[in-house]
N, C-alpha and C. Protein backbone atom coordinates (compact mmCIF):
# COMPACT_ATOMS: atom_id res chain seq x y z
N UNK A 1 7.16 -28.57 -179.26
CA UNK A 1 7.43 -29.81 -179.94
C UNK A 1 8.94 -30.00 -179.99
N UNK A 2 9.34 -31.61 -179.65
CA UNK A 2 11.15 -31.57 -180.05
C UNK A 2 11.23 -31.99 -180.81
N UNK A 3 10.54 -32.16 -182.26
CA UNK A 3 10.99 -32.29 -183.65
C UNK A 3 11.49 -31.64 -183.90
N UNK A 4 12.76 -31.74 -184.69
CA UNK A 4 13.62 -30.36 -185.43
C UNK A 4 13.28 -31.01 -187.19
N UNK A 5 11.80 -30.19 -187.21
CA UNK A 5 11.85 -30.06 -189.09
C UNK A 5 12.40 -29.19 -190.00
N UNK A 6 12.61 -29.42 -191.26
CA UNK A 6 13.33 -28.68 -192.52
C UNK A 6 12.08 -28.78 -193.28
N UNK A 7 12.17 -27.95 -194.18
CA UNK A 7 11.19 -28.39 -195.74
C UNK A 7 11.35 -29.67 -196.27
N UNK A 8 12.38 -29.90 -196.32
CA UNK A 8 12.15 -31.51 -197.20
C UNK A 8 11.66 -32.09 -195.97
N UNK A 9 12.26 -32.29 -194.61
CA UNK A 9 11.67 -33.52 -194.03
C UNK A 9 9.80 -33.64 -193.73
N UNK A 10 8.94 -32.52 -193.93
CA UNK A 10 8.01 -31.89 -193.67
C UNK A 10 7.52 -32.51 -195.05
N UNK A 11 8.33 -32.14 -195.95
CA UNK A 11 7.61 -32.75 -197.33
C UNK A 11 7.75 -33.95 -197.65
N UNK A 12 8.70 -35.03 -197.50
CA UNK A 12 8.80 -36.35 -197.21
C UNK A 12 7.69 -36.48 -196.56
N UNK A 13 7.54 -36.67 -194.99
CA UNK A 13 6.04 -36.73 -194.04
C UNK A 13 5.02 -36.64 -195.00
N UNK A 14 4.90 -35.61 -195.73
CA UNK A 14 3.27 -35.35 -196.59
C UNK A 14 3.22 -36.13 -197.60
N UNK A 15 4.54 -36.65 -198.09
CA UNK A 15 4.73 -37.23 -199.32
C UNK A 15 4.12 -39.45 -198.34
N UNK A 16 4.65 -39.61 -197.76
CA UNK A 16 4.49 -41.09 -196.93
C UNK A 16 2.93 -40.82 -196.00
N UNK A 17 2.37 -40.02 -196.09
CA UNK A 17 1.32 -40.03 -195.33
C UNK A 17 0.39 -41.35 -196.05
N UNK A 18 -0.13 -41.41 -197.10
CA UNK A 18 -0.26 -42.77 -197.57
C UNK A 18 -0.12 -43.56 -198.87
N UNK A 19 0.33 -44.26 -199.00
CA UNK A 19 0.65 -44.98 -200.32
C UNK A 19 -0.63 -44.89 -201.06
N UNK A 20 -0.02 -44.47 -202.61
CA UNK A 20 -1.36 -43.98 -203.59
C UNK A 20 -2.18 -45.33 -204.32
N UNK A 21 -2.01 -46.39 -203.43
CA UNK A 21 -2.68 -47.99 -203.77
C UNK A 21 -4.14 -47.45 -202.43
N UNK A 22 -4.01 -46.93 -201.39
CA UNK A 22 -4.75 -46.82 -200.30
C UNK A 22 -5.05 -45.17 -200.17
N UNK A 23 -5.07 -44.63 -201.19
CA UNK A 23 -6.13 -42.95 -201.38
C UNK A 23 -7.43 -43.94 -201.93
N UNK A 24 -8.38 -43.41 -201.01
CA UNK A 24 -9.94 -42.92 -201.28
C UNK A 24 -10.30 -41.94 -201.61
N UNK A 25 -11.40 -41.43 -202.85
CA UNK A 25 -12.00 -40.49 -202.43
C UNK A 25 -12.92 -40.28 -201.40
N UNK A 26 -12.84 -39.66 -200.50
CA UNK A 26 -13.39 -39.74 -199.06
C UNK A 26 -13.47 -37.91 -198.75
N UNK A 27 -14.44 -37.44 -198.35
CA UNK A 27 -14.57 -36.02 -197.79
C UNK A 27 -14.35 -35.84 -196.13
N UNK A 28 -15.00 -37.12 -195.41
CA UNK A 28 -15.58 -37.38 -194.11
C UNK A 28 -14.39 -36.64 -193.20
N UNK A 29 -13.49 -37.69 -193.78
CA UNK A 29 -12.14 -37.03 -192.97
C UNK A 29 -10.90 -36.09 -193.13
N UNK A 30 -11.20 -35.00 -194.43
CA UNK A 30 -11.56 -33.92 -194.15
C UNK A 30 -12.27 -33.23 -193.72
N UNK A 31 -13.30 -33.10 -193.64
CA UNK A 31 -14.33 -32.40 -192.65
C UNK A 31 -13.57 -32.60 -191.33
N UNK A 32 -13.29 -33.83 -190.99
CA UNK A 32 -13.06 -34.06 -189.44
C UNK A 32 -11.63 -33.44 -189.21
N UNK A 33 -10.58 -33.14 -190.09
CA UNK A 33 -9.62 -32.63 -189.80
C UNK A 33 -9.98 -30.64 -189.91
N UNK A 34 -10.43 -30.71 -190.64
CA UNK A 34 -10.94 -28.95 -190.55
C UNK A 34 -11.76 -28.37 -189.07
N UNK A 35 -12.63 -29.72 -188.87
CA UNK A 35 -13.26 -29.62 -187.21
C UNK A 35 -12.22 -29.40 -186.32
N UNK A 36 -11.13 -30.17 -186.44
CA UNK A 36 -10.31 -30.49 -184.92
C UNK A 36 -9.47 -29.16 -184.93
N UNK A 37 -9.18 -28.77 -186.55
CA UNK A 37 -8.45 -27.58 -186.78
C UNK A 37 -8.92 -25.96 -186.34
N UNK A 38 -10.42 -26.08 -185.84
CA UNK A 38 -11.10 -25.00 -185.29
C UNK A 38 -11.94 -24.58 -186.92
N UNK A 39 -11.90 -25.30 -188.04
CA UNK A 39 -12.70 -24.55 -189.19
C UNK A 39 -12.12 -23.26 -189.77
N UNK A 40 -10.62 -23.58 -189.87
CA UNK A 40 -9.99 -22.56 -190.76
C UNK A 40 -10.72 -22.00 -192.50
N UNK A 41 -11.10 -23.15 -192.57
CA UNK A 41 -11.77 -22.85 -193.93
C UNK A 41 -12.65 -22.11 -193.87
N UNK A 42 -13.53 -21.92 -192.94
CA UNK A 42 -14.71 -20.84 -192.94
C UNK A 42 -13.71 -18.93 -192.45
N UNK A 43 -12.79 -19.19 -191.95
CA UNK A 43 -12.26 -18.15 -191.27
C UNK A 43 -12.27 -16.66 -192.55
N UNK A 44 -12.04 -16.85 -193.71
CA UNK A 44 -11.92 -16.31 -194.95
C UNK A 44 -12.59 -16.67 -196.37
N UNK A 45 -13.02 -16.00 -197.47
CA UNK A 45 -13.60 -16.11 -197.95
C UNK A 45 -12.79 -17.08 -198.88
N UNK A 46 -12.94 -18.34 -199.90
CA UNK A 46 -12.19 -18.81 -200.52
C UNK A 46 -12.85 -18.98 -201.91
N UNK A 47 -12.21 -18.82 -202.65
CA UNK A 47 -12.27 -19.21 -204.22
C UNK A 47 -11.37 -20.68 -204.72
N UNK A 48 -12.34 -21.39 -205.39
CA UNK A 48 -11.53 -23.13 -205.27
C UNK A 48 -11.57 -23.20 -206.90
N UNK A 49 -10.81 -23.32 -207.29
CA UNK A 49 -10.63 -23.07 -208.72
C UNK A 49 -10.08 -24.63 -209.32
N UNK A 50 -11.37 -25.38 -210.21
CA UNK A 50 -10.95 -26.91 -210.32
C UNK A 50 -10.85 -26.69 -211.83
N UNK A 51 -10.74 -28.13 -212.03
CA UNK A 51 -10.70 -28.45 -213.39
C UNK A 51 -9.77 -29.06 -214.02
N UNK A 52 -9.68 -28.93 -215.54
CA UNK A 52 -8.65 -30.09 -216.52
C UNK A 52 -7.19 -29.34 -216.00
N UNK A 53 -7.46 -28.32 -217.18
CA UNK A 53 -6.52 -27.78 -217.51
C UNK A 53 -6.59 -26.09 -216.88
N UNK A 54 -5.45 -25.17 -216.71
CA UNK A 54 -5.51 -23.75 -216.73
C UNK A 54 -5.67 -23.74 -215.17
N UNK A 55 -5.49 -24.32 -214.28
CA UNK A 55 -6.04 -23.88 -212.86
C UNK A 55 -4.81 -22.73 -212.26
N UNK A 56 -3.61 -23.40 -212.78
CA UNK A 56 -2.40 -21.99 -211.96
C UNK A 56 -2.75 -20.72 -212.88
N UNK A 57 -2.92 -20.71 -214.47
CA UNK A 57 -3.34 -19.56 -214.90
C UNK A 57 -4.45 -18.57 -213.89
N UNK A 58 -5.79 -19.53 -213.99
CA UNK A 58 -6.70 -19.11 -213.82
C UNK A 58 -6.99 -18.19 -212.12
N UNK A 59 -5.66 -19.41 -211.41
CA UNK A 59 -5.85 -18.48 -209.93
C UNK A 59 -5.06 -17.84 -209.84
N UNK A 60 -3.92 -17.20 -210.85
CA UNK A 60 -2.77 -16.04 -210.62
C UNK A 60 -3.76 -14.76 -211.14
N UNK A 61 -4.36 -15.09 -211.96
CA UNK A 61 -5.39 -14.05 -212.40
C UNK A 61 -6.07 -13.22 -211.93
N UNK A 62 -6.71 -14.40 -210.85
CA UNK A 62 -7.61 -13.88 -209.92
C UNK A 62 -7.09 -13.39 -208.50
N UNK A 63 -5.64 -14.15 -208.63
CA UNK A 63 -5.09 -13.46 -207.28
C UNK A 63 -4.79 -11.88 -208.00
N UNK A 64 -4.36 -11.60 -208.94
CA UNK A 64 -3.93 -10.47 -209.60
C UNK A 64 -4.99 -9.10 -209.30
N UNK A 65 -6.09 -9.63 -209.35
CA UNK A 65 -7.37 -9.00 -209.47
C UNK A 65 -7.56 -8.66 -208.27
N UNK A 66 -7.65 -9.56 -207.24
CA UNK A 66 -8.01 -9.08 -205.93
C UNK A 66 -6.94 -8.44 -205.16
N UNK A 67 -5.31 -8.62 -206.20
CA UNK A 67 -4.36 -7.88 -204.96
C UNK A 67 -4.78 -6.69 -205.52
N UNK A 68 -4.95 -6.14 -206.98
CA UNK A 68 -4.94 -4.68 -207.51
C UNK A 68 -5.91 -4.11 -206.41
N UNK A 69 -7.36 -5.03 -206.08
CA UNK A 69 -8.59 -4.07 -205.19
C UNK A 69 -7.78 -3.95 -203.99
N UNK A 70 -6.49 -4.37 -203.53
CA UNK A 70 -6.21 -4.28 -201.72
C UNK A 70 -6.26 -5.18 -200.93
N UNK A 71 -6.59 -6.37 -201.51
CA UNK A 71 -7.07 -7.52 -200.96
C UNK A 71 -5.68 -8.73 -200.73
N UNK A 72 -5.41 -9.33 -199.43
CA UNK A 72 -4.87 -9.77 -199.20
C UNK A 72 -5.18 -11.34 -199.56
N UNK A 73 -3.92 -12.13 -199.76
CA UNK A 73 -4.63 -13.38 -200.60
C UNK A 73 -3.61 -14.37 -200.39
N UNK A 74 -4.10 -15.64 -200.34
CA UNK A 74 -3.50 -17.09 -200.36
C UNK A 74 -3.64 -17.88 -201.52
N UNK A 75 -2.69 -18.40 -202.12
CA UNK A 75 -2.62 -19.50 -203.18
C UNK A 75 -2.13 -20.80 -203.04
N UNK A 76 -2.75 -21.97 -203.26
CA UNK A 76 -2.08 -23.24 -203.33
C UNK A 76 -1.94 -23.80 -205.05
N UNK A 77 -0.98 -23.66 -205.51
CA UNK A 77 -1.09 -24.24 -206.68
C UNK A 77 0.13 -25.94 -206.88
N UNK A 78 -0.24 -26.35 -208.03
CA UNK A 78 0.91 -27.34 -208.08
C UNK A 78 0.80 -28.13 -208.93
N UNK A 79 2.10 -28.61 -209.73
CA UNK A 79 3.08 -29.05 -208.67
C UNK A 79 4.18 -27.59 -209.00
N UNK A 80 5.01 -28.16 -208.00
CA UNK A 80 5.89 -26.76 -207.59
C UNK A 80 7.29 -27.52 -208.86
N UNK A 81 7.91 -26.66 -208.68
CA UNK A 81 9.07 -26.78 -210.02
C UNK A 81 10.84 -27.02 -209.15
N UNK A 82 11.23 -26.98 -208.09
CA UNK A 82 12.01 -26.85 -207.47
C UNK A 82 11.76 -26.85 -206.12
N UNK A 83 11.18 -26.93 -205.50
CA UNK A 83 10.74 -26.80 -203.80
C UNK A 83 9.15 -26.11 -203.77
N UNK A 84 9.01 -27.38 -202.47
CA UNK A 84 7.71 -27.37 -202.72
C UNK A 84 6.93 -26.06 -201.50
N UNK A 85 7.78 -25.28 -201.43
CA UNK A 85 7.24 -23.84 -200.64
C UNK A 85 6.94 -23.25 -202.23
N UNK A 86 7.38 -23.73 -203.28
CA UNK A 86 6.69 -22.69 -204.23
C UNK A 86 5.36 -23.14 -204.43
N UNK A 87 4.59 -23.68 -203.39
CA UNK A 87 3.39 -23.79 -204.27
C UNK A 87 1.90 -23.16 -203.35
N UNK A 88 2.76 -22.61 -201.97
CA UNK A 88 2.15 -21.71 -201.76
C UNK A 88 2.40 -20.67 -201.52
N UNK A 89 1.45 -19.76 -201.78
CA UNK A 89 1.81 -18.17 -202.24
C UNK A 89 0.76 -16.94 -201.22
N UNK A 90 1.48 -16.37 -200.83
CA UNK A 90 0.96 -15.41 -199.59
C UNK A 90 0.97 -13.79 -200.72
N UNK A 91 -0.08 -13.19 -200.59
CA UNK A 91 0.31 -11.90 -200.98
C UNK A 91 1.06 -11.64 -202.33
N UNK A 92 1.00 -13.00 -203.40
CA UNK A 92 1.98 -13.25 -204.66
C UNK A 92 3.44 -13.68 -204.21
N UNK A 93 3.82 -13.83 -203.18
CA UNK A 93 5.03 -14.25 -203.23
C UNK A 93 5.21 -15.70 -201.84
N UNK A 94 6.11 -16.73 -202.43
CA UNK A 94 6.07 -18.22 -201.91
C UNK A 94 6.20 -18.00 -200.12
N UNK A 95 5.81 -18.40 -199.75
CA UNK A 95 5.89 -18.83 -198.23
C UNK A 95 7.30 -19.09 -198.24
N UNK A 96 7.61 -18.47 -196.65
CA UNK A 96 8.98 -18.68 -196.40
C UNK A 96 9.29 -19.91 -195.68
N UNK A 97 10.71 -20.88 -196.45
CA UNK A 97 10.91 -22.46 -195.05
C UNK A 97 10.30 -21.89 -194.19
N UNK A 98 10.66 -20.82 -193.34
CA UNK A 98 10.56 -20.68 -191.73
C UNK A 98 8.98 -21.11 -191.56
N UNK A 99 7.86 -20.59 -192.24
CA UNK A 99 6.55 -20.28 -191.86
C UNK A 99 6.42 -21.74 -192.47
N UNK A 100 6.80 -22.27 -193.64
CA UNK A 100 5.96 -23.99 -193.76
C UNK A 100 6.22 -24.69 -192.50
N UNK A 101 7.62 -24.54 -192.06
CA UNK A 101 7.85 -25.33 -191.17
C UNK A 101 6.92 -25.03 -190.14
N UNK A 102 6.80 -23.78 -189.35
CA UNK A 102 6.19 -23.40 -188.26
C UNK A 102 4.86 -24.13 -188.30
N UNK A 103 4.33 -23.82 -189.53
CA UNK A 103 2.61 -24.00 -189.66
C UNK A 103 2.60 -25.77 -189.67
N UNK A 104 3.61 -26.61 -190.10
CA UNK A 104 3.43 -27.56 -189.85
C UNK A 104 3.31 -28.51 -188.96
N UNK A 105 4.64 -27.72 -188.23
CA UNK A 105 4.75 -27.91 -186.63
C UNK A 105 3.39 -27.83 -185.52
N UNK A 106 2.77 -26.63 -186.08
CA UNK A 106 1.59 -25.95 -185.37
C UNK A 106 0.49 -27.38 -186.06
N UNK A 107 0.08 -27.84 -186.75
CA UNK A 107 -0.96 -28.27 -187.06
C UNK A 107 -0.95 -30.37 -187.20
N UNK A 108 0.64 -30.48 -187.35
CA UNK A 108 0.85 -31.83 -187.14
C UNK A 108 0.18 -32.56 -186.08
N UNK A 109 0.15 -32.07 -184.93
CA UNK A 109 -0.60 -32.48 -183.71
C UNK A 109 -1.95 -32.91 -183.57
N UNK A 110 -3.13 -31.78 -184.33
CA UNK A 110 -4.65 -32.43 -185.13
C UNK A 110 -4.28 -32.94 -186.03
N UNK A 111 -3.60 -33.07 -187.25
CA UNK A 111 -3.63 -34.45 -188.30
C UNK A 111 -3.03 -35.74 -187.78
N UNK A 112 -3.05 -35.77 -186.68
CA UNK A 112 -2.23 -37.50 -185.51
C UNK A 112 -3.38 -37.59 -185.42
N UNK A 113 -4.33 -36.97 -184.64
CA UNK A 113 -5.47 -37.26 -184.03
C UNK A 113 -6.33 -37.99 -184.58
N UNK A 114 -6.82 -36.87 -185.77
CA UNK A 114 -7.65 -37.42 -186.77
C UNK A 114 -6.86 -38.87 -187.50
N UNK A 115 -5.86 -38.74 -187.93
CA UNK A 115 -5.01 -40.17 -187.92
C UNK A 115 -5.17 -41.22 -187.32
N UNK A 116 -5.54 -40.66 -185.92
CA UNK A 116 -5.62 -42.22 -184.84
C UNK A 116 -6.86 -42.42 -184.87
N UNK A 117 -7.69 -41.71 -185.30
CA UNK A 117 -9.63 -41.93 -185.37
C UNK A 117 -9.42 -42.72 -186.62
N UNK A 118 -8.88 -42.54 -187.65
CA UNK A 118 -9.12 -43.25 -188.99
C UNK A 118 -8.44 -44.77 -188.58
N UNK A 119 -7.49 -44.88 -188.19
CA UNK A 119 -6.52 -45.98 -188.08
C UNK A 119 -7.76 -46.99 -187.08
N UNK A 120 -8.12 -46.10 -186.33
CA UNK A 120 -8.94 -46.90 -185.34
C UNK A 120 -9.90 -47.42 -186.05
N UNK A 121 -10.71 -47.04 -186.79
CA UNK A 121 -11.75 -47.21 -187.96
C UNK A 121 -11.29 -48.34 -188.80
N UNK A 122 -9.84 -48.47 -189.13
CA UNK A 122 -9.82 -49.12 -189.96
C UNK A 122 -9.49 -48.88 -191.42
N UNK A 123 -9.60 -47.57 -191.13
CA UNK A 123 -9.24 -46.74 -192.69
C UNK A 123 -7.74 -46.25 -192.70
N UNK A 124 -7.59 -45.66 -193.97
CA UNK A 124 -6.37 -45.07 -193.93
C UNK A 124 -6.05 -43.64 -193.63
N UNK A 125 -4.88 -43.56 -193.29
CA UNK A 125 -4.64 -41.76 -192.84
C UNK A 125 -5.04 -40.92 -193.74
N UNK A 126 -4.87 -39.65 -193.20
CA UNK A 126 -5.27 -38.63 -194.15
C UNK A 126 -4.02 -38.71 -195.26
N UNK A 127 -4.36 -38.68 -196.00
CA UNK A 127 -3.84 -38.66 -197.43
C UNK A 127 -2.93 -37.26 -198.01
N UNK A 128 -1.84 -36.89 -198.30
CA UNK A 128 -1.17 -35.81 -198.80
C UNK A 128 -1.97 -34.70 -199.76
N UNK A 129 -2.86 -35.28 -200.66
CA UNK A 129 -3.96 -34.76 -201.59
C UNK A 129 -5.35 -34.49 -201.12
């Protein structure tokens, strides 16, 4: 790719993906972006931790729990307090610029796609949320 991204410009992009007048709740196209993505979500076991209130408590907890058994682990929490690599967490500690950027780089290419299927549709892009 000859994009040269940073964290902010990567987070701008996620931030303009679509104006919050034109979010749906919609699943469809997620599903269709996890398809094009090869089904990362099935790759590992995941724990989805919803609700009001307590969700960063509740998944540092449980990340706590499964690092003590040996268990290697991913967190998305948010919002982040200063940069938004703090809000995901590898092994308890934030993802490095280098790897947001990389992984974004790596995966920007299926969220166009699925982008140009929605646009074609008539709908709006995939959404930052």
């Amino acid at each position: 790719m000859t994009d040269e991204f940073s964290v902010e410009s990567v987070y701008a992009e996620l931030l303009g993906r679509a104006p919050e007048n034109k979010m749906e709740p919609r699943l469809a196209p997620l599903f269709r972006a996890m398809d094009v993505l090869g089904e990362p979500n099935k790759a590992y076991p995941i724990i989805h931790v919803t609700g009001t209130n307590g969700k960063t408590s509740t998944a540092r907890m449980i990340e706590s729990v499964l690092r003590a058994h040996g268990l290697s682990t991913g967190r998305y929490t948010s919002p982040h307090l200063s940069k938004v690599t703090e809000r995901i967490s590898i092994d308890g500690h934030p993802v490095s610029d280098e790897t947001f950027v990389r992984i974004w780089d790596e995966i920007r290419p299926y969220l166009q796609i699925v982008d140009a299927e929605l646009e074609a549709e008539g709908q709006p892009r995939l959404t930052y949320f």
